[in-house]
PDB file of N, CA and C in Angstrom:
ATOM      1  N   UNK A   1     -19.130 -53.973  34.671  1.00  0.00           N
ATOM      2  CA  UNK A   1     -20.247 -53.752  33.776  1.00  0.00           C
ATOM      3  C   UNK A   1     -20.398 -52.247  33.566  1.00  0.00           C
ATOM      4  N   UNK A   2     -20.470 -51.767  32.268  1.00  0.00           N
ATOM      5  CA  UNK A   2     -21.101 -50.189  32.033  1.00  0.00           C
ATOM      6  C   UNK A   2     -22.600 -50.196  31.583  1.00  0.00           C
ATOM      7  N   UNK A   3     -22.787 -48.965  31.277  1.00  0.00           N
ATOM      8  CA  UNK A   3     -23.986 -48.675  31.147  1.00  0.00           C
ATOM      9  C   UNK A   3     -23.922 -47.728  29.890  1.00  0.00           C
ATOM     10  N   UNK A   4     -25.116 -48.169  28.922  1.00  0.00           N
ATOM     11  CA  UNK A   4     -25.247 -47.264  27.850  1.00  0.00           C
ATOM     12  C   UNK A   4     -26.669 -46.552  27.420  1.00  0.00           C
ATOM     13  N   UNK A   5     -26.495 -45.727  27.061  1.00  0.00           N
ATOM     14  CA  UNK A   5     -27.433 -44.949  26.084  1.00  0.00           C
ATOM     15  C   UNK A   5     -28.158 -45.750  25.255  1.00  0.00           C
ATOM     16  N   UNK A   6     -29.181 -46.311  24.683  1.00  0.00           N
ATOM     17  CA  UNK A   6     -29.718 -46.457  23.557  1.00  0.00           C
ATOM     18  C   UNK A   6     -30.588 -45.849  22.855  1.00  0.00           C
ATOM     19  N   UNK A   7     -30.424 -45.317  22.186  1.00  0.00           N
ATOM     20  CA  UNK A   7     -31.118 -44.040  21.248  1.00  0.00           C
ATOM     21  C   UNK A   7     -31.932 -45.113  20.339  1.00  0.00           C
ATOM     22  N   UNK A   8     -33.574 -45.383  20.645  1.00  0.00           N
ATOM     23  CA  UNK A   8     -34.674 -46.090  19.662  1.00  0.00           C
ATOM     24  C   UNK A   8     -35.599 -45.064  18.893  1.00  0.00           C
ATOM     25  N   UNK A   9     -35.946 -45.229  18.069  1.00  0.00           N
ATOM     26  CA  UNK A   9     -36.611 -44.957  17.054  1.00  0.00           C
ATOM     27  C   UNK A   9     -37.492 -45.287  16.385  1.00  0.00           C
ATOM     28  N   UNK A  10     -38.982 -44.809  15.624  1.00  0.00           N
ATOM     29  CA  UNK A  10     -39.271 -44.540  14.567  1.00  0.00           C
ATOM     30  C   UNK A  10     -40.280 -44.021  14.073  1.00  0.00           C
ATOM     31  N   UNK A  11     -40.175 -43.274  12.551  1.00  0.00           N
ATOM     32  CA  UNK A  11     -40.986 -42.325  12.137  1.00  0.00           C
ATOM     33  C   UNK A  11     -40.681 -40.960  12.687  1.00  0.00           C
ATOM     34  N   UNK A  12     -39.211 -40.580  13.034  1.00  0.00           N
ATOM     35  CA  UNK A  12     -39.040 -39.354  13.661  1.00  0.00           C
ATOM     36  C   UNK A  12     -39.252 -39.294  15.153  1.00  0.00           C
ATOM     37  N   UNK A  13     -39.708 -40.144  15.598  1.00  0.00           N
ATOM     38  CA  UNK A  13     -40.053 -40.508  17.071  1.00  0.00           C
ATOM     39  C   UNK A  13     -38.723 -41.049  17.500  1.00  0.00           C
ATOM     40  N   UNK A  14     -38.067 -40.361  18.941  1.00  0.00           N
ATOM     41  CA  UNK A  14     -37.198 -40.939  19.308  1.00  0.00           C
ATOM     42  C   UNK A  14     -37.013 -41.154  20.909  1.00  0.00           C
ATOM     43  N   UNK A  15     -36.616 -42.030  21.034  1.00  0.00           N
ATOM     44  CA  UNK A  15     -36.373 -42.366  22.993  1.00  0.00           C
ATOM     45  C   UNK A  15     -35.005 -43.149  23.179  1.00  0.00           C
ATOM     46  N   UNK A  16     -34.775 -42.941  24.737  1.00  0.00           N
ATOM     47  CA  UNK A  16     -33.689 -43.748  25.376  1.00  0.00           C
ATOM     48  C   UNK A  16     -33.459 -44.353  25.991  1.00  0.00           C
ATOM     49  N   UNK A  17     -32.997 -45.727  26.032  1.00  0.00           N
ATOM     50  CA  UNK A  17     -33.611 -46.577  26.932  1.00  0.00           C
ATOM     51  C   UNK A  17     -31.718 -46.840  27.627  1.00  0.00           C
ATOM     52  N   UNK A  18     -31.798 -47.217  28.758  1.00  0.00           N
ATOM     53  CA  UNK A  18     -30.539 -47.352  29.393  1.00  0.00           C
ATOM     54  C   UNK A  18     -30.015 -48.474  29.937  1.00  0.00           C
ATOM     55  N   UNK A  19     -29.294 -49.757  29.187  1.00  0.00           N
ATOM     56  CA  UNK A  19     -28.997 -50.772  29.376  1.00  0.00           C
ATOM     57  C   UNK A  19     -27.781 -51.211  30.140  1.00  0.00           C
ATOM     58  N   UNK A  20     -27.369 -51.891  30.888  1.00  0.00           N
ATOM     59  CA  UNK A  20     -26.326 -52.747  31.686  1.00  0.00           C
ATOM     60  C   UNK A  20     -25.441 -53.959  30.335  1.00  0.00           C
ATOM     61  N   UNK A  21     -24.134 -53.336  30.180  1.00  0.00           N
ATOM     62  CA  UNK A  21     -23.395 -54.430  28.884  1.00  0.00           C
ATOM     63  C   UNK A  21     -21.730 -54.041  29.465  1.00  0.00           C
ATOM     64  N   UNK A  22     -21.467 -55.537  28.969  1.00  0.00           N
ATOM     65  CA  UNK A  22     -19.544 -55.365  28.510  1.00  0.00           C
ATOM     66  C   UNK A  22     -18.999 -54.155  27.472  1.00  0.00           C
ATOM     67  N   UNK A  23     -20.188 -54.303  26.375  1.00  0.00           N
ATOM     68  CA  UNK A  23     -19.306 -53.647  25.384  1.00  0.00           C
ATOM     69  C   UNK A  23     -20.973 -53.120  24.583  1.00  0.00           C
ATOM     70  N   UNK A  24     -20.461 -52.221  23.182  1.00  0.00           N
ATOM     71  CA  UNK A  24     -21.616 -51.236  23.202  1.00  0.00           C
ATOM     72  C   UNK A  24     -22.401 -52.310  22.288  1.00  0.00           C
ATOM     73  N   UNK A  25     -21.506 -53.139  21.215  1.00  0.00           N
ATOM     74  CA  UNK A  25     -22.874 -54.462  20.452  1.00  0.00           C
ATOM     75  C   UNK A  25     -23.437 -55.036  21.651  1.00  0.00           C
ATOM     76  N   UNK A  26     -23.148 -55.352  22.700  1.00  0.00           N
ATOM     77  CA  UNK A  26     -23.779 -56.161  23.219  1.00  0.00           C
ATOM     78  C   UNK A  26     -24.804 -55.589  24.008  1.00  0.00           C
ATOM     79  N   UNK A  27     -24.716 -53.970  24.028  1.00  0.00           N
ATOM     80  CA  UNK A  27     -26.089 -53.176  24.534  1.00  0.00           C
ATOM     81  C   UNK A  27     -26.834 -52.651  23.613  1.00  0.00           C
ATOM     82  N   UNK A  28     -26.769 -52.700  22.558  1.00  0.00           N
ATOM     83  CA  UNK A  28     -27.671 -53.413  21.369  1.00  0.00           C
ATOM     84  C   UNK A  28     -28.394 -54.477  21.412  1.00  0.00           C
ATOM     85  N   UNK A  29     -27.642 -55.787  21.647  1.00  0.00           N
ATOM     86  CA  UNK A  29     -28.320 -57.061  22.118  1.00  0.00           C
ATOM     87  C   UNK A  29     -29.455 -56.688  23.226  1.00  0.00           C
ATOM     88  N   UNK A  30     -29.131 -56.109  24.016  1.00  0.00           N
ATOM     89  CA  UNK A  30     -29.879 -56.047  25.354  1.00  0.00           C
ATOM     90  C   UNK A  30     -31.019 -55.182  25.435  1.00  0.00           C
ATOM     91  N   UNK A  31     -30.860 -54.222  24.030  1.00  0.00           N
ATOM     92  CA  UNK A  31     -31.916 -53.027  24.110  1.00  0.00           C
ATOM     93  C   UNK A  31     -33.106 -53.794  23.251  1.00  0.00           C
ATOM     94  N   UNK A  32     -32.926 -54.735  22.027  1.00  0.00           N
ATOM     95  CA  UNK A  32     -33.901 -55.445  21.597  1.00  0.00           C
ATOM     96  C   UNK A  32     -34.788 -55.664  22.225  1.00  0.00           C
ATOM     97  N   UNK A  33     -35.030 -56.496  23.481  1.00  0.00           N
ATOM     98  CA  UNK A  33     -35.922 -56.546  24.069  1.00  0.00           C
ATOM     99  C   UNK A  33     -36.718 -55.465  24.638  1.00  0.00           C
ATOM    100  N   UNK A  34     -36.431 -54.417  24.863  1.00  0.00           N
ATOM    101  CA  UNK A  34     -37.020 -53.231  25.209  1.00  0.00           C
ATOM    102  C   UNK A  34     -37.710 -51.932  24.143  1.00  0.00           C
ATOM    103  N   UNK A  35     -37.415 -52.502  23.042  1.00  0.00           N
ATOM    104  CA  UNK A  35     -37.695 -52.341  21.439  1.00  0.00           C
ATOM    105  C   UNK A  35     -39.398 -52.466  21.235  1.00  0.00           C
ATOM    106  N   UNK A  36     -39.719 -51.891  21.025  1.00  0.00           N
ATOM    107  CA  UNK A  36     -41.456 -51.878  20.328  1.00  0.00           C
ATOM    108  C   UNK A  36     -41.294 -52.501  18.943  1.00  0.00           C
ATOM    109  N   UNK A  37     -42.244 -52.914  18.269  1.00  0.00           N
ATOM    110  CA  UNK A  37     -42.226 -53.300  16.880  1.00  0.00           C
ATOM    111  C   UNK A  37     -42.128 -51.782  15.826  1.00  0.00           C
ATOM    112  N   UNK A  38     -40.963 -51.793  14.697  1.00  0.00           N
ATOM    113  CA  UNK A  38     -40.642 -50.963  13.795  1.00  0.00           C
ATOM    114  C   UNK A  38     -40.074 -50.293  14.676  1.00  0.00           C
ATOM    115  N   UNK A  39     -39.184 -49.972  15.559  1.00  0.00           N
ATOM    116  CA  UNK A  39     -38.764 -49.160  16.121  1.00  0.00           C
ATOM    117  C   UNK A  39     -37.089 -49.941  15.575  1.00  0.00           C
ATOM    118  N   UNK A  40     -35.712 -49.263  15.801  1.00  0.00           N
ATOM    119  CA  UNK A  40     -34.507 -49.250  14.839  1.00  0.00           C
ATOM    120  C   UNK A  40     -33.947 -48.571  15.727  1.00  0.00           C
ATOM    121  N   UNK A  41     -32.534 -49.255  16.182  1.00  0.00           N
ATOM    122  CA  UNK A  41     -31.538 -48.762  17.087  1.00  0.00           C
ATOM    123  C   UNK A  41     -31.006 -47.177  16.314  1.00  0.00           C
ATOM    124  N   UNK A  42     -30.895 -46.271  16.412  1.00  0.00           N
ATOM    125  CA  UNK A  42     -30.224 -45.109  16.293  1.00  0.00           C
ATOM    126  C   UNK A  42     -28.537 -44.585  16.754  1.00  0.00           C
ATOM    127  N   UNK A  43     -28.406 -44.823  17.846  1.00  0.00           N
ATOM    128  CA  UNK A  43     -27.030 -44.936  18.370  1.00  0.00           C
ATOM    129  C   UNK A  43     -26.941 -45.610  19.603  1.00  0.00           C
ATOM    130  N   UNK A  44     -25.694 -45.601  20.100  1.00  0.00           N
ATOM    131  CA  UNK A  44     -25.567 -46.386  21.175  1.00  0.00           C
ATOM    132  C   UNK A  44     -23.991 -45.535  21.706  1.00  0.00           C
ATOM    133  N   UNK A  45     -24.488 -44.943  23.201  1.00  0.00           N
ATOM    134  CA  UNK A  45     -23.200 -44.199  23.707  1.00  0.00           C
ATOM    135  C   UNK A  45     -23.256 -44.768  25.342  1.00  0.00           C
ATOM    136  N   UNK A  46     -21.615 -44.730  25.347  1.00  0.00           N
ATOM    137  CA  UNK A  46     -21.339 -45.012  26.786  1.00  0.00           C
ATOM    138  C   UNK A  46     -22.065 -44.119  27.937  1.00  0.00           C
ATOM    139  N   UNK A  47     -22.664 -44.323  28.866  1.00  0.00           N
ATOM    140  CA  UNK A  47     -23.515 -43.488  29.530  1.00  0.00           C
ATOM    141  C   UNK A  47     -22.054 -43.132  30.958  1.00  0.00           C
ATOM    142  N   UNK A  48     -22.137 -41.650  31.132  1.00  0.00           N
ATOM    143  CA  UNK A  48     -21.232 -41.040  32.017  1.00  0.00           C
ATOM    144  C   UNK A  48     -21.333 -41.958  33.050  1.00  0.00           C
ATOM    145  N   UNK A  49     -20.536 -42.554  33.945  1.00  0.00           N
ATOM    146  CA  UNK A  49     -20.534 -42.822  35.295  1.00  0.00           C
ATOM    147  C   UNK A  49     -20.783 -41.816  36.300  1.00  0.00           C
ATOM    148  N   UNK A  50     -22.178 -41.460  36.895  1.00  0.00           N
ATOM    149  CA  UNK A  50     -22.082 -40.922  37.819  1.00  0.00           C
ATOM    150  C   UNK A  50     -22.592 -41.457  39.286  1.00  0.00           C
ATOM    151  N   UNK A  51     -22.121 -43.237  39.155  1.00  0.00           N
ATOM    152  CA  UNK A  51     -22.380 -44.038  40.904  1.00  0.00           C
ATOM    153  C   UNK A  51     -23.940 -44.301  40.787  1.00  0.00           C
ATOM    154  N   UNK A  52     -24.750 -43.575  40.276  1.00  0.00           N
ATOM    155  CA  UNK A  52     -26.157 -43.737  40.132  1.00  0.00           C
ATOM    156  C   UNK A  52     -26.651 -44.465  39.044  1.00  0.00           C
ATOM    157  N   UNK A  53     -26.736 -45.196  38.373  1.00  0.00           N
ATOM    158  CA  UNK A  53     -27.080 -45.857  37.575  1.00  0.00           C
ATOM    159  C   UNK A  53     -28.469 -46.582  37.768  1.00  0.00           C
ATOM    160  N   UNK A  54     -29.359 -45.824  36.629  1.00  0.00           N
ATOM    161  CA  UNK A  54     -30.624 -47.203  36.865  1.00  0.00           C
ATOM    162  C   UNK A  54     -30.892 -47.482  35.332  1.00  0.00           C
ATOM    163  N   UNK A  55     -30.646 -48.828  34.896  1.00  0.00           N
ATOM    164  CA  UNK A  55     -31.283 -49.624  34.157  1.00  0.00           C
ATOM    165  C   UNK A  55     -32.606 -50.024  33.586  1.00  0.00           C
ATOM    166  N   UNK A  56     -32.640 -49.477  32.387  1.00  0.00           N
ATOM    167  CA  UNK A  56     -34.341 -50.014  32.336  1.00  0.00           C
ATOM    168  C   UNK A  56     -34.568 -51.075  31.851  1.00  0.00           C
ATOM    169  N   UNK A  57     -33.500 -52.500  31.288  1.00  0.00           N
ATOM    170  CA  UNK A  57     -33.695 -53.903  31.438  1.00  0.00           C
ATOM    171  C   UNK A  57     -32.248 -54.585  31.465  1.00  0.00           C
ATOM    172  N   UNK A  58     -32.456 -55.747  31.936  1.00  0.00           N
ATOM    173  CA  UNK A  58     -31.505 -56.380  32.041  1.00  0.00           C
ATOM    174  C   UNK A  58     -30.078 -56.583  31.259  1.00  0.00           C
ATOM    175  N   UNK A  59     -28.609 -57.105  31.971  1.00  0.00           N
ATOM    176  CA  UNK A  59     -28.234 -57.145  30.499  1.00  0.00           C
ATOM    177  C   UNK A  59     -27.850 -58.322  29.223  1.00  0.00           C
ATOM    178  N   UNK A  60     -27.339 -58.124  28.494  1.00  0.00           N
ATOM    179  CA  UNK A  60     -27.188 -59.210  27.565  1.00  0.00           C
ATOM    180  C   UNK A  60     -27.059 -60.445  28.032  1.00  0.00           C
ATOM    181  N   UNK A  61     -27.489 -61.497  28.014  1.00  0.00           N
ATOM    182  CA  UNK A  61     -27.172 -62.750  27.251  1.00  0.00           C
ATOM    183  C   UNK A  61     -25.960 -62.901  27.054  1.00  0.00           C
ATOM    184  N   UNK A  62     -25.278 -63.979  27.894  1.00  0.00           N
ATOM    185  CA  UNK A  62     -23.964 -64.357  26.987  1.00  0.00           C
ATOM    186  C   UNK A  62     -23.787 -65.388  26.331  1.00  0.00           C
ATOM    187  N   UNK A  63     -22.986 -65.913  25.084  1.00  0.00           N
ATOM    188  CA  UNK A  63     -23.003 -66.316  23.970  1.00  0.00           C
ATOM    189  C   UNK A  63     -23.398 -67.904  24.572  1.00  0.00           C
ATOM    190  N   UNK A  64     -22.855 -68.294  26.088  1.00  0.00           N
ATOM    191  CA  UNK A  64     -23.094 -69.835  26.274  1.00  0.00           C
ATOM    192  C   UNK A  64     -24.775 -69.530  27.080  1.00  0.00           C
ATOM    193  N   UNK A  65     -25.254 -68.595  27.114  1.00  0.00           N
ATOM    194  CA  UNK A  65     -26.925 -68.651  27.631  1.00  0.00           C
ATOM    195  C   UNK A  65     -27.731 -69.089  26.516  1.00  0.00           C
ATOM    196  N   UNK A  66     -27.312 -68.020  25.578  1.00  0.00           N
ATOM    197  CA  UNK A  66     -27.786 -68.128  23.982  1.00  0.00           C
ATOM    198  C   UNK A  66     -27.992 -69.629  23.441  1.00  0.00           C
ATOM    199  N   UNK A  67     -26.682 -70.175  23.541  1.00  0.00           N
ATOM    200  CA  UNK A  67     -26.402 -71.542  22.970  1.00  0.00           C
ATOM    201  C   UNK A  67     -26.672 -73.051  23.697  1.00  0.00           C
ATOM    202  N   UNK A  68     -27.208 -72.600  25.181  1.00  0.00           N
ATOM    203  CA  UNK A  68     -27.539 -73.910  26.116  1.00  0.00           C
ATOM    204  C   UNK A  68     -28.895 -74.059  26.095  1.00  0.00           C
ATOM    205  N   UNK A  69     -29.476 -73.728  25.234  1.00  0.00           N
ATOM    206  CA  UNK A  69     -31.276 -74.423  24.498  1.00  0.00           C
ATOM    207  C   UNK A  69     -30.507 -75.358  23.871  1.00  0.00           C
ATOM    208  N   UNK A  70     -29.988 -74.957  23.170  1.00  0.00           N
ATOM    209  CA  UNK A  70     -29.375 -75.690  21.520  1.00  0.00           C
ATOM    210  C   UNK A  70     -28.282 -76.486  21.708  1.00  0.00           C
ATOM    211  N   UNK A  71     -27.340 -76.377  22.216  1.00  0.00           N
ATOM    212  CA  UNK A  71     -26.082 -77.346  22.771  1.00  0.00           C
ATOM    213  C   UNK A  71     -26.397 -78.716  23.949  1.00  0.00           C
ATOM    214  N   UNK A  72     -26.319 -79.651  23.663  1.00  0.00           N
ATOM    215  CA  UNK A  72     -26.942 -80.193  24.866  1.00  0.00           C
ATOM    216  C   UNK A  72     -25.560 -80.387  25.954  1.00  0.00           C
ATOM    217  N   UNK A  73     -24.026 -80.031  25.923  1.00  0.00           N
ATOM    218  CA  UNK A  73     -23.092 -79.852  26.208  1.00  0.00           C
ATOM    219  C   UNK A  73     -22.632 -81.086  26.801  1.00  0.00           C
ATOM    220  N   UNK A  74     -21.557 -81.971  27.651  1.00  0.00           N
ATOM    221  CA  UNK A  74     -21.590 -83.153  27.841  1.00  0.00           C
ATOM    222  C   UNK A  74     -22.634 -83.537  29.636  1.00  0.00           C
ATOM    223  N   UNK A  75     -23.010 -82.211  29.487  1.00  0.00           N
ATOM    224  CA  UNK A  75     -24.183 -83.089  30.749  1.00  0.00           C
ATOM    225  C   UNK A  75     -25.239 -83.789  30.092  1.00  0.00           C
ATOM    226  N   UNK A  76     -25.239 -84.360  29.159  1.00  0.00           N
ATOM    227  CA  UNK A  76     -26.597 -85.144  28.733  1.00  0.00           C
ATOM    228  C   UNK A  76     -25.574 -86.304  28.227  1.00  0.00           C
ATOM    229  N   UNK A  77     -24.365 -86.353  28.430  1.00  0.00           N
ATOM    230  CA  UNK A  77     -23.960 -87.456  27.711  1.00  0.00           C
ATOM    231  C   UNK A  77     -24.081 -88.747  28.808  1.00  0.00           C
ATOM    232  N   UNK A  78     -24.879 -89.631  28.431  1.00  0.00           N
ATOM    233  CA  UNK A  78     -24.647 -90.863  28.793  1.00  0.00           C
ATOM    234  C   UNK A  78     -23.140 -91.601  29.321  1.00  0.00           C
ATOM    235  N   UNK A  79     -23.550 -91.941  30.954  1.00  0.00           N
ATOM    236  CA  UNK A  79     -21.836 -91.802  31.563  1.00  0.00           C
ATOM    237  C   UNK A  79     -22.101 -93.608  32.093  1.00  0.00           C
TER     238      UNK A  79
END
């Protein structure tokens, strides 16, 4: 797992919030939640490894978390 930068925004107002992801869309995904209303991703950079890492939320969701509300997958199938 890395860690990224998220550069939020808006109205000239800017902050960074520091997420846990595979890859940098998916610390996008992860910074949403940490997002205020009208606020707009700005950039997103790999954050240096320096062993210290702290996170200010969790990370992404993966695509079968997302989809197991909605999928009922074959554990509901009648056996």
């Amino acid at each position: 797992m890395r860690f990224f930068d998220v550069t939020v925004g808006r109205d000239g107002e800017e902050r960074t919030v520091r997420v846990p992801s595979p890859t940098s869309v998916q610390a996008g995904d992860a910074a949403i939640a940490l997002m205020k209303p009208g606020e707009a991703i700005l950039s997103i950079n790999q954050a240096v490894d320096d062993g210290l890492h702290h996170a200010d939320g969790p990370p992404p969701k993966t695509q079968a978390e997302e989809l197991a509300p909605v999928t009922s997958g074959s554990a509901s199938v009648d056996r």
